[in-house]
Protein backbone atom coordinates (compact mmCIF):
# COMPACT_ATOMS: atom_id res chain seq x y z
CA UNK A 1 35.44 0.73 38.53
CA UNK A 2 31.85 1.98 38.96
CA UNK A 3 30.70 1.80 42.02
CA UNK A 4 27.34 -0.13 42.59
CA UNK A 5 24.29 1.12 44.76
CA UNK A 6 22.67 -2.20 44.33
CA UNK A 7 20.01 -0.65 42.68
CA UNK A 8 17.75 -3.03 40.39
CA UNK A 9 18.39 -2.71 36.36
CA UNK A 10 15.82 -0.82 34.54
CA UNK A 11 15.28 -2.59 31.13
CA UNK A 12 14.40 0.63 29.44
CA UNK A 13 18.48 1.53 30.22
CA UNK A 14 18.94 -1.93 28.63
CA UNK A 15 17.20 -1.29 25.74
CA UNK A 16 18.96 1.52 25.14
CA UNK A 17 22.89 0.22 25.35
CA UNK A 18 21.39 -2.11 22.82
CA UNK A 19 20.82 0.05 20.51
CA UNK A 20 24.50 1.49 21.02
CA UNK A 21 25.86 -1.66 20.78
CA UNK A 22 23.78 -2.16 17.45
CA UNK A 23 24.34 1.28 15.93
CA UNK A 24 28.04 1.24 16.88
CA UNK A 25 27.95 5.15 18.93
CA UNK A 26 26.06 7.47 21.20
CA UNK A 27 24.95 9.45 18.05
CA UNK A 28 23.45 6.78 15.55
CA UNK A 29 21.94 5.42 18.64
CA UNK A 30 20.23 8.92 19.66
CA UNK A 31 18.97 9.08 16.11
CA UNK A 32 17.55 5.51 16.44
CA UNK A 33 15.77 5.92 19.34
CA UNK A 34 14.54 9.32 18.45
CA UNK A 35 16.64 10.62 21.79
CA UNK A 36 19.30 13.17 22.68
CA UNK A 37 22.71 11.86 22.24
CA UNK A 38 22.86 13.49 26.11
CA UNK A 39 19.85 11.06 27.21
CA UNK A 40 21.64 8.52 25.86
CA UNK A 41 24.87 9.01 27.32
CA UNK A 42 22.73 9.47 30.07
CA UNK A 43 21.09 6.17 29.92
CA UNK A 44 24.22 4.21 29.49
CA UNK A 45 26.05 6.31 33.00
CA UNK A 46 23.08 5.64 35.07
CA UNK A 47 22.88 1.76 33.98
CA UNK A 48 26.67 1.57 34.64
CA UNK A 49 25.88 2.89 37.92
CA UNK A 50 23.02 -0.15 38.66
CA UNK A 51 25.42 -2.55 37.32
CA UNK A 52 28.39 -1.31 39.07
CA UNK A 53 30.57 -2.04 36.19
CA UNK A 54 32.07 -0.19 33.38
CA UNK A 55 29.99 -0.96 30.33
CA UNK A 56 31.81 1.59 27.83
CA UNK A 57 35.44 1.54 27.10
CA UNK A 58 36.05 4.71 27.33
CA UNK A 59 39.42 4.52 26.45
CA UNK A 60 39.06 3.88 22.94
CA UNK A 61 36.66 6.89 22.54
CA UNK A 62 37.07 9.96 19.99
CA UNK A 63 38.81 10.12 16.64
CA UNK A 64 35.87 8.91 14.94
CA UNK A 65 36.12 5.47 15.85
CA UNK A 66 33.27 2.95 16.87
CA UNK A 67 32.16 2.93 20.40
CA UNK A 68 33.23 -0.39 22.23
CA UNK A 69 31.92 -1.60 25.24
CA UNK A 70 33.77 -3.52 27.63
CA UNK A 71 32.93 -7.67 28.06
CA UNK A 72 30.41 -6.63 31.34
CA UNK A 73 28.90 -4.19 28.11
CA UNK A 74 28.08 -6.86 25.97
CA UNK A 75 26.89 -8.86 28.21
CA UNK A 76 24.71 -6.93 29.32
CA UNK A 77 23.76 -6.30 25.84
CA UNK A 78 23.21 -9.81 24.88
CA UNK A 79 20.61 -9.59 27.94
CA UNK A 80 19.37 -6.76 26.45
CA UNK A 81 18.90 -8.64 23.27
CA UNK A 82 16.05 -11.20 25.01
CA UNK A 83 14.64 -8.35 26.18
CA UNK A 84 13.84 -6.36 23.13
CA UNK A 85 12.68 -10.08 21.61
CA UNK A 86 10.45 -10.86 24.55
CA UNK A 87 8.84 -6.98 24.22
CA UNK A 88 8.95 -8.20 20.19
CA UNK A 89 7.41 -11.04 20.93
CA UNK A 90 4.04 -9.90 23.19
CA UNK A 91 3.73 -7.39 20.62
CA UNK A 92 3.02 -9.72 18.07
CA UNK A 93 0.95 -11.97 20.46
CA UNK A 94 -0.83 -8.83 21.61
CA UNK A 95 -1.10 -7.50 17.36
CA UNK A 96 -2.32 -10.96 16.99
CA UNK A 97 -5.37 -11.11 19.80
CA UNK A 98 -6.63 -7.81 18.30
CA UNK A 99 -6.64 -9.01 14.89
CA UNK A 100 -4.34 -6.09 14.02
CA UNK A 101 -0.93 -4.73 13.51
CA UNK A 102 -0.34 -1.22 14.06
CA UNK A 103 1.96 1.37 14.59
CA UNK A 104 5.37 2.73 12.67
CA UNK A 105 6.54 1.01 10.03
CA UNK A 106 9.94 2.52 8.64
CA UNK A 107 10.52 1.45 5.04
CA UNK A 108 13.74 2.70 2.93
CA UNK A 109 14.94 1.83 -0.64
CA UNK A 110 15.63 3.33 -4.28
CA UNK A 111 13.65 5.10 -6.13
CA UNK A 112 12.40 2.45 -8.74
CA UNK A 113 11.38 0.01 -6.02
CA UNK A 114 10.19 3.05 -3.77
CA UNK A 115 7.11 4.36 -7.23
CA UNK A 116 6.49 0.47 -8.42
CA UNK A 117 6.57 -1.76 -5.28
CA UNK A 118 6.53 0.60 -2.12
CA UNK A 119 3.94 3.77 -2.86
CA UNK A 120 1.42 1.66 -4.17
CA UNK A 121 1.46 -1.43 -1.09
CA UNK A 122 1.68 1.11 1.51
CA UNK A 123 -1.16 3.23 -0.32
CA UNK A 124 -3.21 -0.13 -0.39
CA UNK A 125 -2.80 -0.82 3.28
CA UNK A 126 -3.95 2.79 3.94
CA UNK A 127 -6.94 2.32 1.94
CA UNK A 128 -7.76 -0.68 3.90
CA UNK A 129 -7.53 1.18 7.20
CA UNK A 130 -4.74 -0.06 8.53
CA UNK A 131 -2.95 1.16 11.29
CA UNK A 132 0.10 0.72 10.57
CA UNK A 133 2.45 4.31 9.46
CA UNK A 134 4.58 3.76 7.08
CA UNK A 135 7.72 6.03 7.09
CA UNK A 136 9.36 5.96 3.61
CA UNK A 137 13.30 6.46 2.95
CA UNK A 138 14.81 6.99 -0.23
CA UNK A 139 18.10 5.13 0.77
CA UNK A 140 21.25 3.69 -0.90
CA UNK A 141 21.76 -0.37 -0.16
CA UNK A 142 24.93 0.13 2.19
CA UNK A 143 23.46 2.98 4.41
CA UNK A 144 20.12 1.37 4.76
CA UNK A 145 21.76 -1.99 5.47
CA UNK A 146 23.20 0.18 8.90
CA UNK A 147 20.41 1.32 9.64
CA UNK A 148 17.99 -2.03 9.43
CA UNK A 149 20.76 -3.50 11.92
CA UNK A 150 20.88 -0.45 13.62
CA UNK A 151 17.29 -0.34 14.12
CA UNK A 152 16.54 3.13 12.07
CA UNK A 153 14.90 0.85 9.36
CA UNK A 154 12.48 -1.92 9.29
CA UNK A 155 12.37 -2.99 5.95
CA UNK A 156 14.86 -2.46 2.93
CA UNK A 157 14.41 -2.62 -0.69
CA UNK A 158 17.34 -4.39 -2.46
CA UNK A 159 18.55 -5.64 -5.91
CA UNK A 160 21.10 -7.67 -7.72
CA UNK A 161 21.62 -9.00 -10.74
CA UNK A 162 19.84 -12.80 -11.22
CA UNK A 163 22.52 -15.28 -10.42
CA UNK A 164 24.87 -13.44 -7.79
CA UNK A 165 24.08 -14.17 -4.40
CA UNK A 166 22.64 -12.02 -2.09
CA UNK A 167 25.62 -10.36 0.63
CA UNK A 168 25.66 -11.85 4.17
CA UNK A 169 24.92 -9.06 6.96
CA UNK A 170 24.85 -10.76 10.12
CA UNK A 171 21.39 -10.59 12.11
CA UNK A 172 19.82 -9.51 8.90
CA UNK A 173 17.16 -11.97 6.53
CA UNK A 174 16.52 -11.54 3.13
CA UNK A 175 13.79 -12.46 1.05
CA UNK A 176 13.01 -12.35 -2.34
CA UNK A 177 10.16 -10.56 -3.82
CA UNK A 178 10.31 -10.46 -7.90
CA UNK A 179 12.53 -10.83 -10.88
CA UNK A 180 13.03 -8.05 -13.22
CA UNK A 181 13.86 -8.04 -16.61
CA UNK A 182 16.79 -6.26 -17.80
CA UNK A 183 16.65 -4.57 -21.48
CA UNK A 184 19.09 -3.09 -23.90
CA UNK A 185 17.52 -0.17 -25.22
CA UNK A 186 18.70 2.35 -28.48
CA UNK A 187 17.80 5.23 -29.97
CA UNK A 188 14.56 4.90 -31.76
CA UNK A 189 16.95 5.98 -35.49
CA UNK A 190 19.44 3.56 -35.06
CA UNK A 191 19.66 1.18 -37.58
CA UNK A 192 18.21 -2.47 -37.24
CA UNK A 193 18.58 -5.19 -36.52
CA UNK A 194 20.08 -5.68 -32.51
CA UNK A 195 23.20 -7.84 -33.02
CA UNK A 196 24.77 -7.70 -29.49
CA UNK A 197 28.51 -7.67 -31.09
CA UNK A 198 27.54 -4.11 -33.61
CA UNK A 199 25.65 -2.78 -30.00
CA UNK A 200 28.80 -3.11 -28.24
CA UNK A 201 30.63 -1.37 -31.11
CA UNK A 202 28.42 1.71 -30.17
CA UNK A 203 28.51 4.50 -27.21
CA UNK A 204 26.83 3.78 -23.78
CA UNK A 205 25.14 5.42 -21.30
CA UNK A 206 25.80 3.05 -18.10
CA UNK A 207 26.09 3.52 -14.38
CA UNK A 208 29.47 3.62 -12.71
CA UNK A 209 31.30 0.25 -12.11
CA UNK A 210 29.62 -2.06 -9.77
CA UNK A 211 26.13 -0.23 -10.50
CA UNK A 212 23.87 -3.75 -11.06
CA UNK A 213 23.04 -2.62 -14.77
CA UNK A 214 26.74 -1.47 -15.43
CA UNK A 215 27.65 -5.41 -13.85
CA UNK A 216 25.09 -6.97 -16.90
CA UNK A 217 26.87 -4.38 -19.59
CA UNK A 218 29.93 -5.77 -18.50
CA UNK A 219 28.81 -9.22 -18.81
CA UNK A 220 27.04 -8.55 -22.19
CA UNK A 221 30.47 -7.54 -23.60
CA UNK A 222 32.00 -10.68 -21.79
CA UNK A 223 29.79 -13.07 -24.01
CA UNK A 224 30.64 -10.92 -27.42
CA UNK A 225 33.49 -9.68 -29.28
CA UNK A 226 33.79 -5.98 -28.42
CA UNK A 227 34.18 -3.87 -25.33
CA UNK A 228 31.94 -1.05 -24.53
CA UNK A 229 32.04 2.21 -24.86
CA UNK A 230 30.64 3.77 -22.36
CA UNK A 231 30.54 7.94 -23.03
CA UNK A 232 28.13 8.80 -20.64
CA UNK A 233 27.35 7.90 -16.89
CA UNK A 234 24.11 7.61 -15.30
CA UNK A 235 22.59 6.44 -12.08
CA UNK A 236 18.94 7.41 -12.60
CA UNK A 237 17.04 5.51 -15.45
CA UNK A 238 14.80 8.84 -16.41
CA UNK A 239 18.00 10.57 -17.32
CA UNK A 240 19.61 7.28 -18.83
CA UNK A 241 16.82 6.93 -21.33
CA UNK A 242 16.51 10.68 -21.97
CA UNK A 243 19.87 10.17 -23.09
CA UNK A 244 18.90 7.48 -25.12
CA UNK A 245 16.12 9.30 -26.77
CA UNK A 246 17.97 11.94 -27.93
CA UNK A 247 20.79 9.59 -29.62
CA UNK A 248 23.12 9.75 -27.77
CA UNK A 249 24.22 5.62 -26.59
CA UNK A 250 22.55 2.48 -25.69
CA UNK A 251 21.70 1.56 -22.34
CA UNK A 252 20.32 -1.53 -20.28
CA UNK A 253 17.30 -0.15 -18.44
CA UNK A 254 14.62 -2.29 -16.58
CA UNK A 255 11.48 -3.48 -17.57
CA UNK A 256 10.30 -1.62 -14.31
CA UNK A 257 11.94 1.18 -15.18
CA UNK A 258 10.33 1.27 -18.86
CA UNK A 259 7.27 0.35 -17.42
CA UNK A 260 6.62 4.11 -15.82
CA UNK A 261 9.42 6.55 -17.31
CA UNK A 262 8.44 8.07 -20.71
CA UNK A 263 10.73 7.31 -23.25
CA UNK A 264 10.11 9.47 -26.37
CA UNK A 265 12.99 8.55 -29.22
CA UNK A 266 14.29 5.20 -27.44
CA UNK A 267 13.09 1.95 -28.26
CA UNK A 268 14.12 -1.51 -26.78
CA UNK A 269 15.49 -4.13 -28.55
CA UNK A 270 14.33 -7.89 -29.89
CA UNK A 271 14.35 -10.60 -27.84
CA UNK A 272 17.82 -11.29 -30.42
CA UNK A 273 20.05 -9.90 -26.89
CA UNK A 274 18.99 -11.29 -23.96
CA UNK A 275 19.97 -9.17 -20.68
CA UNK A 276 18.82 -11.06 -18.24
CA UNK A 277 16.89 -9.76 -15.22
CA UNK A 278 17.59 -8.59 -11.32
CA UNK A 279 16.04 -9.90 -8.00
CA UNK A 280 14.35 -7.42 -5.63
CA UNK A 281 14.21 -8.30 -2.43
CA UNK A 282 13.67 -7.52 0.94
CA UNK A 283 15.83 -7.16 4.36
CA UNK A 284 14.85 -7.05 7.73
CA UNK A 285 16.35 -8.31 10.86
CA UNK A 286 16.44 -11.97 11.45
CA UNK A 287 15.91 -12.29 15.26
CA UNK A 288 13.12 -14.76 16.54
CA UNK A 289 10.33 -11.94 17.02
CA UNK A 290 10.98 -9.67 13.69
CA UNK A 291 10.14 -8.75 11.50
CA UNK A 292 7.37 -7.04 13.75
CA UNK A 293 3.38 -7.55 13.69
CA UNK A 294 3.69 -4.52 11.80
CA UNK A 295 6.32 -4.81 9.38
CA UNK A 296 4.95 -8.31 8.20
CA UNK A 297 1.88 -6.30 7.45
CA UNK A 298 4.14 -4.05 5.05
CA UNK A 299 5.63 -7.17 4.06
CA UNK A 300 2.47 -9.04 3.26
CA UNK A 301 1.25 -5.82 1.05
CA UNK A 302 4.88 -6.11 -0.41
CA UNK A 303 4.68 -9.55 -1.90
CA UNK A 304 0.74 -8.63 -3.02
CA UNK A 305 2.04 -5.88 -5.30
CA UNK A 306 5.01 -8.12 -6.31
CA UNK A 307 2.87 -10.66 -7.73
CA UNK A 308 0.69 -7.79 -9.47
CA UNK A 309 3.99 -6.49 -10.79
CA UNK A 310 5.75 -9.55 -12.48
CA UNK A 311 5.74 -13.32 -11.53
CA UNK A 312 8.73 -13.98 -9.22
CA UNK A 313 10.85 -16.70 -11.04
């Protein structure tokens, strides 16, 4: 047992087993906080030490595995967690009396959504003299989930295919920002005309399994009479449809995608196979005072550019 000196809690040391609790170690923490993992070890000692309780279970510790804190540790964390939402929230009130969001803003996604949706809101808001700072992340969907719970992100840039629903991450919102049409495209000297059943008949260039446009491929062949052949894998679209162009398989490419990549020798196909589109989205943490003044200001310049791109659904 830790021995207490009856010494008042300082909020800051709350703050900061928070963000363990939230990032799941010392480490993820330190790089969330933009600390030392030692100042955060040190944090979470000296807190123990106004508590008088043992907040880490330290003997589940090593081996890799996900720091635990003991039942005095999350409570204190929960406490922690109406602290960091009453800071949240005088932000926002305080944002709001200047007439003005500022500070970091730290937004991660892939690289379609980061050229068409991201570049060109963020460059808007700096135009306008905002003063918020972006921080851009090219990220893949499962890491930056982690770290928008973890607090390393603000805002992430998702997709999936129109009609799934989107996954449930507790403490996390999403929101929808734009559908985006999906399109089978061929090499320029194939034959006409596009007859989904002779296109599945032919080689692919596709993503691995579980990639969004490998899921519509799949369900493409589901609703004809052949399966697939996919020869080549891809998981950028500039290499997909330079693979197109130079004859070598049919792919299903977006319309964002087409809308920006050059695409010499490729051409897509009638409206004779229809593809179906994708959702893009947004996530952020879901607690009463987030997204912050900040981020909404990201978020606002978000759905602007969204609109300006194609209509949501």
């Amino acid at each position: 047992m830790v021995k207490s000196g009856f010494m008042s809690l300082d909020p800051r040391r709350l703050l900061v087993l928070r963000a363990v609790r939230r990032a799941g170690g010392v480490l993820p923490a330190a790089r969330a906080l933009h600390l030392t993992p030692s100042a955060v070890s040190q944090a979470v000692t000296r807190l123990e030490q106004e508590a008088g309780l043992a907040l880490v279970d330290r003997s589940r510790r090593g081996g890799g595995r996900t720091l635990e804190l003991t039942s005095a540790g999350h409570a204190l964390a929960d406490r922690a967690e109406e602290v960091a939402e009453a800071l949240a929230l005088a932000e926002r009130e305080t944002a709001s009396l200047r007439g003005a969001a500022s500070g970091p803003v730290r937004v991660g996604g892939f690289a379609t959504v980061l050229r068409r949706l991201v570049a060109p809101a963020v460059g808007a808001l700096s135009l306008a003299g905002s003063a918020v700072v972006p921080e851009v992340v090219e990220v893949d969907e499962p890491t930056g989930r982690r770290a928008v719970r973890a607090g390393r992100l603000d805002l992430l840039l998702v997709e999936r295919v129109l009609g799934d629903d989107p996954p449930v991450t507790p403490g996390l919102a999403v929101e929808d920002l734009m559908h985006d049409a999906y399109r089978v495209v061929v090499p320029a000297a194939w034959p006409r005309p596009d007859v989904l059943d002779e296109l599945l008949g032919r080689p692919w260039v596709a993503g691995p399994p579980g990639q969004p446009a490998r899921l519509v491929l799949d369900r493409l062949a589901a609703a004809g009479e052949r399966r697939p052949r996919v020869q080549h894998t891809c998981l950028e679209a500039s290499a997909t449809l330079a693979l197109v162009g130079a004859g070598l398989g049919a792919a299903v490419v977006t319309e964002l995608a087409l809308a920006y990549l050059p695409h010499p020798g490729a051409r897509a196909t009638s409206g004779s196979v229809d593809a179906g589109s994708r959702v893009l989205s947004v996530v952020h943490r879901s607690g009463r005072a987030d997204p912050s003044p900040a981020a909404v200001a990201v978020l606002d310049a978000l759905r602007v550019q969204a609109g300006e791109e194609v209509s949501p659904g």
